[in-house]
PDB file of N, CA and C in Angstrom:
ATOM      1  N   UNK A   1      58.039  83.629  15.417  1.00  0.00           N
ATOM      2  CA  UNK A   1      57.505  84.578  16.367  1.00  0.00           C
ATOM      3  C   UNK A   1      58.610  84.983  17.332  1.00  0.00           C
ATOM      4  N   UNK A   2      58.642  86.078  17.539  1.00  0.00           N
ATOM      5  CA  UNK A   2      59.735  86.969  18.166  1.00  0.00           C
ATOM      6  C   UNK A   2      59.238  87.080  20.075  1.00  0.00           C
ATOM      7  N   UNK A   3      59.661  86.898  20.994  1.00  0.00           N
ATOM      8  CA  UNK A   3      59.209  87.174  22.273  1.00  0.00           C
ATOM      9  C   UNK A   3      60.357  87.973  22.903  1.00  0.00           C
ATOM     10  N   UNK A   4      59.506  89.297  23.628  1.00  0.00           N
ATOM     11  CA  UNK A   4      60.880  89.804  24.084  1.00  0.00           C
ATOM     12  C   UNK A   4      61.053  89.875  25.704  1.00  0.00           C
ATOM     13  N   UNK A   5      61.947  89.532  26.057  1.00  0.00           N
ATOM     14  CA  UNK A   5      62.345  89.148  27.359  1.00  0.00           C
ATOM     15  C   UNK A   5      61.852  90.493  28.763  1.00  0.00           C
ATOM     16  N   UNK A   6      61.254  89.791  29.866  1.00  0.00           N
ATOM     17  CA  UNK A   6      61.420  90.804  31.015  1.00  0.00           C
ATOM     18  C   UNK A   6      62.408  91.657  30.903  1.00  0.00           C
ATOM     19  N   UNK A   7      62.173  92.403  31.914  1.00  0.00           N
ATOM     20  CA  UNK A   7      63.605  93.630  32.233  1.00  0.00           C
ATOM     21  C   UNK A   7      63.644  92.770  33.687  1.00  0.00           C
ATOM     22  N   UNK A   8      65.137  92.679  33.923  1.00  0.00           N
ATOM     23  CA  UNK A   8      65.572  92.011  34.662  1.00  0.00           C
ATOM     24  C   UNK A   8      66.307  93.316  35.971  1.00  0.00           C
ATOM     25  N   UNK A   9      66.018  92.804  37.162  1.00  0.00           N
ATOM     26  CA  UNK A   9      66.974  93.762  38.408  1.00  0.00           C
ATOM     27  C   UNK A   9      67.389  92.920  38.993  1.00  0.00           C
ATOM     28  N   UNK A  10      68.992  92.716  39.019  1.00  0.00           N
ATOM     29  CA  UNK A  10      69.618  91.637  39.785  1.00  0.00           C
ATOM     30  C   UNK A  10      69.143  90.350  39.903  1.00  0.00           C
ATOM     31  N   UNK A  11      68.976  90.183  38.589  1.00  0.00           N
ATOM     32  CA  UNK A  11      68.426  88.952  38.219  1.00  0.00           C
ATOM     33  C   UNK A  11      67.177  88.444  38.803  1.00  0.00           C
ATOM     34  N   UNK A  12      66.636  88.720  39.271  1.00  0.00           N
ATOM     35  CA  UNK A  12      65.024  88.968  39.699  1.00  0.00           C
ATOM     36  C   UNK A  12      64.071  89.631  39.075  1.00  0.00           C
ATOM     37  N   UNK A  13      62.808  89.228  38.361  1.00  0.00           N
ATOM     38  CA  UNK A  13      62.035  89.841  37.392  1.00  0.00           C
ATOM     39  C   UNK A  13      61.322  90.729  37.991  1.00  0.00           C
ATOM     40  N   UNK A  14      61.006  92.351  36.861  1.00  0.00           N
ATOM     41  CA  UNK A  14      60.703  93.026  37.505  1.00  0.00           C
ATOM     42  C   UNK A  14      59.156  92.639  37.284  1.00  0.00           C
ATOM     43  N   UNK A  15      58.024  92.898  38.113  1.00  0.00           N
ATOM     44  CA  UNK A  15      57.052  92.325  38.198  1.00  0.00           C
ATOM     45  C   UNK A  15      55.858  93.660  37.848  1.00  0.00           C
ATOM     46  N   UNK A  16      54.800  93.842  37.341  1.00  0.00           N
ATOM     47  CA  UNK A  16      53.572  95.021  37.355  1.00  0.00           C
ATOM     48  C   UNK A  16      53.845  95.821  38.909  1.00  0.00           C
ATOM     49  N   UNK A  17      53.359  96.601  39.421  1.00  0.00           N
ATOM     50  CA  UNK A  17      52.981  96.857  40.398  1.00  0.00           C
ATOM     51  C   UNK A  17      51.526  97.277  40.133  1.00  0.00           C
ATOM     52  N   UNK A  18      50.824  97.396  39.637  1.00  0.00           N
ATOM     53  CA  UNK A  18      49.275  97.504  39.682  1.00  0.00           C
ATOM     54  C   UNK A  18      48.668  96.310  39.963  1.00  0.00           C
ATOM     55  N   UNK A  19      48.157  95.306  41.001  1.00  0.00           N
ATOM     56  CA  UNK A  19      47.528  94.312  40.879  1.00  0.00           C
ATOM     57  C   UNK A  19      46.605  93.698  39.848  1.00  0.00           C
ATOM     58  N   UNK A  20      45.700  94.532  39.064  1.00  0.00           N
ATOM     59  CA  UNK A  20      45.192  94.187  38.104  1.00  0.00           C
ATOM     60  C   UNK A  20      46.019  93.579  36.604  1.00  0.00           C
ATOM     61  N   UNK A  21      47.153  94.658  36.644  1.00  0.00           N
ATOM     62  CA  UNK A  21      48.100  94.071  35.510  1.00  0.00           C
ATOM     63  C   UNK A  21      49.181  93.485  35.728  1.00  0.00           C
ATOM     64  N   UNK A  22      49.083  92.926  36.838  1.00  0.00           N
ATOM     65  CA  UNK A  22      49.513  91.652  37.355  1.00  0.00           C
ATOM     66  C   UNK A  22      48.948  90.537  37.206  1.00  0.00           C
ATOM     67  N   UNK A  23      47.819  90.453  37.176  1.00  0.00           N
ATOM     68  CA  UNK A  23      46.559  89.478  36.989  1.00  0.00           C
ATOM     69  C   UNK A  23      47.075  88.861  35.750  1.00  0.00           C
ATOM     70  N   UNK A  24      46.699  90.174  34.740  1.00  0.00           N
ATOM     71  CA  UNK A  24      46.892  89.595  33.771  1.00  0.00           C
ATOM     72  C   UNK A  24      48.446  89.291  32.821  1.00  0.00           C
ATOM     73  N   UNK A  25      49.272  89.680  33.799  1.00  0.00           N
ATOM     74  CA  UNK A  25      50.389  89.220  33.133  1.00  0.00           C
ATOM     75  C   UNK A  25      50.962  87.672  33.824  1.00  0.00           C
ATOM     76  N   UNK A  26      50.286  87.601  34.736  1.00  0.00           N
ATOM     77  CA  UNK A  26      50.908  86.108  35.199  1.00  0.00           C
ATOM     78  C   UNK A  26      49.725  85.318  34.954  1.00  0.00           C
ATOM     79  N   UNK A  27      48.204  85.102  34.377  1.00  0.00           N
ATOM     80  CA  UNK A  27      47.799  84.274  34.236  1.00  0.00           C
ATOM     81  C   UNK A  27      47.744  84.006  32.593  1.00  0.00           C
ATOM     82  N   UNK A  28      48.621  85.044  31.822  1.00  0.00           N
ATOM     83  CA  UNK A  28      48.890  84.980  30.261  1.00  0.00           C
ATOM     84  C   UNK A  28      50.110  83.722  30.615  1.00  0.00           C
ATOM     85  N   UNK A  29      50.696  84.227  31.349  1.00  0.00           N
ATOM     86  CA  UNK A  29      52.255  83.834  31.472  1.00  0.00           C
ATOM     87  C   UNK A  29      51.886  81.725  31.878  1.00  0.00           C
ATOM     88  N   UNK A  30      51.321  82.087  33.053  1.00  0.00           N
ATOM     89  CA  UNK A  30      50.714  80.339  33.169  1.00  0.00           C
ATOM     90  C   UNK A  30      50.000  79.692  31.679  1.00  0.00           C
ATOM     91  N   UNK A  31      49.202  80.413  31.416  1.00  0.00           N
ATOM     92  CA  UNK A  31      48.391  79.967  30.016  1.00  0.00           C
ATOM     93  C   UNK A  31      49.351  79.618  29.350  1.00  0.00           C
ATOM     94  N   UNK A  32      50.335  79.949  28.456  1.00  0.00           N
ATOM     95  CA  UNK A  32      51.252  80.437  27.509  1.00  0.00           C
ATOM     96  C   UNK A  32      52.421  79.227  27.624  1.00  0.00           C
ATOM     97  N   UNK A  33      52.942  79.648  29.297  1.00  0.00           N
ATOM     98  CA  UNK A  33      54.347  78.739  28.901  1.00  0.00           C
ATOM     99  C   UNK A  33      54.534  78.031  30.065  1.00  0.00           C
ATOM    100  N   UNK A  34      53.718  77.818  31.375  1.00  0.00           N
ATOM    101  CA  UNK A  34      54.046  77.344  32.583  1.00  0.00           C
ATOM    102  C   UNK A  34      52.876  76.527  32.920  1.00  0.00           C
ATOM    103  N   UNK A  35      53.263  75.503  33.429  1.00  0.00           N
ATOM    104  CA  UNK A  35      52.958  74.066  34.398  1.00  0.00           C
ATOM    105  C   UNK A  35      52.148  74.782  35.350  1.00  0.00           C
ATOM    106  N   UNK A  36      52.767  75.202  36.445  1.00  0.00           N
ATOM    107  CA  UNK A  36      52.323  75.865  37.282  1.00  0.00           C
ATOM    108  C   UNK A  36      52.856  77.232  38.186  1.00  0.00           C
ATOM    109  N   UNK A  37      52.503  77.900  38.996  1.00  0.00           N
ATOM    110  CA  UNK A  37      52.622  79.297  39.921  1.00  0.00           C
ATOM    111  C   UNK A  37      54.389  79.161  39.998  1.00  0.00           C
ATOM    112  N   UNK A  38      54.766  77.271  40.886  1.00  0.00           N
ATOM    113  CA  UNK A  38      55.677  77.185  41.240  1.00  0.00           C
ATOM    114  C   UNK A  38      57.269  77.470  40.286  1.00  0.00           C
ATOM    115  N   UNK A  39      56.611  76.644  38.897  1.00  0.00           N
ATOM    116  CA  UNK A  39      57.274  76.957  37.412  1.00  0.00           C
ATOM    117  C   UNK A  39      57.323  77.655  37.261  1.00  0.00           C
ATOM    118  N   UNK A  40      57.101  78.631  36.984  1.00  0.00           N
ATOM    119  CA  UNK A  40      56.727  80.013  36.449  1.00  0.00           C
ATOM    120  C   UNK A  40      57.836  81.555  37.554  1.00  0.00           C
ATOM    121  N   UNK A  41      57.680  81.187  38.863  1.00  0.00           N
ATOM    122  CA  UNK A  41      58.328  82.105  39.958  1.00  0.00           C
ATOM    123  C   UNK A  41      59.795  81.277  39.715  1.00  0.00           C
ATOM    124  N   UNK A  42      60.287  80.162  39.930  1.00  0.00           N
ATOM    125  CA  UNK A  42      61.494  79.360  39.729  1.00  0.00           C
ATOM    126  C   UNK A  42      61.830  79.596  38.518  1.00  0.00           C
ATOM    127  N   UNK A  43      61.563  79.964  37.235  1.00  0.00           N
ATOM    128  CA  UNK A  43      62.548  80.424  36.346  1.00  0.00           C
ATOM    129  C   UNK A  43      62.353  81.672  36.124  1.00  0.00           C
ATOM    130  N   UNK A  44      61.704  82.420  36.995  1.00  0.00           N
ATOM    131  CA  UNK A  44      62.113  84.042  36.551  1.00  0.00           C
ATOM    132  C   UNK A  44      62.366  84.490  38.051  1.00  0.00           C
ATOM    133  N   UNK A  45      63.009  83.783  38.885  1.00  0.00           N
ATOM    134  CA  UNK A  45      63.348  83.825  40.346  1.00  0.00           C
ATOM    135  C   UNK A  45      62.529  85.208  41.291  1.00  0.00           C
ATOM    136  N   UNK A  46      60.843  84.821  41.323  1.00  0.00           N
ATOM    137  CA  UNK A  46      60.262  85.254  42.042  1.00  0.00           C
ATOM    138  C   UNK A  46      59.950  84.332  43.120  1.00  0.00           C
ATOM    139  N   UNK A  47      59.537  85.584  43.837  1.00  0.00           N
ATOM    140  CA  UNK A  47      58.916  84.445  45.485  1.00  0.00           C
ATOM    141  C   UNK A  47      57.330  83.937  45.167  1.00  0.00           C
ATOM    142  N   UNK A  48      56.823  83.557  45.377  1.00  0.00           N
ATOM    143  CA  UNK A  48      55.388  83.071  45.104  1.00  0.00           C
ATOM    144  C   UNK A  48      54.163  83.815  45.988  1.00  0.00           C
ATOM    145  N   UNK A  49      54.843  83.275  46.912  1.00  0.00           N
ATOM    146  CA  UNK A  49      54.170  84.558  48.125  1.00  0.00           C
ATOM    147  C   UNK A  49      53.960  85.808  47.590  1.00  0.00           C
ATOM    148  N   UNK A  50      54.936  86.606  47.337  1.00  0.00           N
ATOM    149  CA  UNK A  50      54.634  87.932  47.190  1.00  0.00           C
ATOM    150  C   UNK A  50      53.467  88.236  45.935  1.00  0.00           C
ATOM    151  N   UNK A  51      53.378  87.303  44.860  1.00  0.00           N
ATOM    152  CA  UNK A  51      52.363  87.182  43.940  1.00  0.00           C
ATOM    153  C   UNK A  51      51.175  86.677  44.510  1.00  0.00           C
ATOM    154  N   UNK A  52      51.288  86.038  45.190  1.00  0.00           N
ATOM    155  CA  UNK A  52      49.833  85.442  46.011  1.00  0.00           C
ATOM    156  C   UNK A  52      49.373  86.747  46.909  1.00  0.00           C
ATOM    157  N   UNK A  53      49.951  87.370  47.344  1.00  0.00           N
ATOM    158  CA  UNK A  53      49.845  88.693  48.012  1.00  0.00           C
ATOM    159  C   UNK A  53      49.175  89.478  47.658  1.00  0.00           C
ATOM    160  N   UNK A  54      50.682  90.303  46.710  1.00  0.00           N
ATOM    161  CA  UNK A  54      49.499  91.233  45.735  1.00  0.00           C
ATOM    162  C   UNK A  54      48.766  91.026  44.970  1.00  0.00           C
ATOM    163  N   UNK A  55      48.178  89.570  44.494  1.00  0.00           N
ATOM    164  CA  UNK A  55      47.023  89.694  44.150  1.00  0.00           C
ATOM    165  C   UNK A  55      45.709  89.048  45.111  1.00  0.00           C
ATOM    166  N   UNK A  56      45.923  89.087  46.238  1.00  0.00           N
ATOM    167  CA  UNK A  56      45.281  89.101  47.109  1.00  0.00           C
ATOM    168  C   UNK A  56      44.482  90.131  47.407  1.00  0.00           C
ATOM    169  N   UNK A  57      44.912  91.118  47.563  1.00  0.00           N
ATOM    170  CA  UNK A  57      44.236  92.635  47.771  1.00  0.00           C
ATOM    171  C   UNK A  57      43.419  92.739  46.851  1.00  0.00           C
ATOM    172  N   UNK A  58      43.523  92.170  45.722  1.00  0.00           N
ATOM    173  CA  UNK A  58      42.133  92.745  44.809  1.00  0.00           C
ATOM    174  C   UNK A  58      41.045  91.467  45.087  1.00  0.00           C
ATOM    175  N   UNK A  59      41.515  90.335  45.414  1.00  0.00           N
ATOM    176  CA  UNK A  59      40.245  88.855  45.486  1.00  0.00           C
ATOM    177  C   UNK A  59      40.489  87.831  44.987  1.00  0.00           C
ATOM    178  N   UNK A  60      42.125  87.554  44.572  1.00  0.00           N
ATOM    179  CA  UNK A  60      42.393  86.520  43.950  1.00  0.00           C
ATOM    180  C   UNK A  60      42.965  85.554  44.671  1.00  0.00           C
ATOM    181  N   UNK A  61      43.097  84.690  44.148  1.00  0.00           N
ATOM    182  CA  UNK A  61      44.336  83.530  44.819  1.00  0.00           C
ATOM    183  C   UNK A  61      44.476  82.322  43.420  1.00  0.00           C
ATOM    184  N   UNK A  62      45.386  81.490  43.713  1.00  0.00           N
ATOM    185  CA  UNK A  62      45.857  80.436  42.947  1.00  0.00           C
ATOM    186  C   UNK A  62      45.150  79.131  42.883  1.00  0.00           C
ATOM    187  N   UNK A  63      44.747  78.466  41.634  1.00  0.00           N
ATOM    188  CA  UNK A  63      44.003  77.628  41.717  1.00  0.00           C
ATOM    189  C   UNK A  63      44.877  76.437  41.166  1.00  0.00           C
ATOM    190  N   UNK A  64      45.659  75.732  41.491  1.00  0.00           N
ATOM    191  CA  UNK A  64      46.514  74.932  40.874  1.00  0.00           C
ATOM    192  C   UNK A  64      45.895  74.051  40.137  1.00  0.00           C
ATOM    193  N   UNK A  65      44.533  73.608  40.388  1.00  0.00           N
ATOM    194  CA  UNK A  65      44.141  72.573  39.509  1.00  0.00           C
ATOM    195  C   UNK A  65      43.572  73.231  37.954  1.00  0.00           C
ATOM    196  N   UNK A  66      43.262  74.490  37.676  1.00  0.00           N
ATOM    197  CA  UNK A  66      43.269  75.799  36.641  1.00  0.00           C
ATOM    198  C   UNK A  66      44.582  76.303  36.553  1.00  0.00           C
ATOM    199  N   UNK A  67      44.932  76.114  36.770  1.00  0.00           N
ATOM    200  CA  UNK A  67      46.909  77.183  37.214  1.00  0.00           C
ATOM    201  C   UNK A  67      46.746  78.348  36.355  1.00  0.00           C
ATOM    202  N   UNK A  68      45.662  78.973  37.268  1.00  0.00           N
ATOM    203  CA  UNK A  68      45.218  80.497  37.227  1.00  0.00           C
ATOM    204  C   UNK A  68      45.178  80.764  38.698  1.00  0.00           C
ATOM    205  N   UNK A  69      44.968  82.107  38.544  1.00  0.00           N
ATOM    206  CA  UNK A  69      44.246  83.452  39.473  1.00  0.00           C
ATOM    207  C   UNK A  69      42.795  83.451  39.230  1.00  0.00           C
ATOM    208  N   UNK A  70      41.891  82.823  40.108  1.00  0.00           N
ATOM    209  CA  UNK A  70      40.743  83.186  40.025  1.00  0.00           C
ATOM    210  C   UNK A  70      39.774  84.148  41.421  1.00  0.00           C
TER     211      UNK A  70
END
């Protein structure tokens, strides 16, 4: 199976800007290949915050003991 890599900006991943397809690209991304929120922002050198953010505005937040967005 073939996976093809983010697009990268100064080495910082570029992230959705639609909150909804954000949702679902970081709780595929936890499902798939990450421990947790913290794993997941530390190897694709995002802030955590700013994901807790924007998906804040729609009703979400982080459930570490699910290590989802619910």
């Amino acid at each position: 199976m073939k996976f093809i890599k983010a697009k990268r900006e100064n080495d910082k991943m570029s992230l959705p800007n639609d909150p909804m397809i954000l949702l679902s690209y970081v709780n595929t991304q936890l499902r798939d290949f990450y421990s947790s929120l913290e794993e997941f922002a530390k190897t694709n050198s995002i802030d955590t915050d700013t994901i807790k953010e924007k998906l804040s505005i729609i009703g979400y937040e982080y459930n570490a003991e699910l290590n989802r967005f619910v």
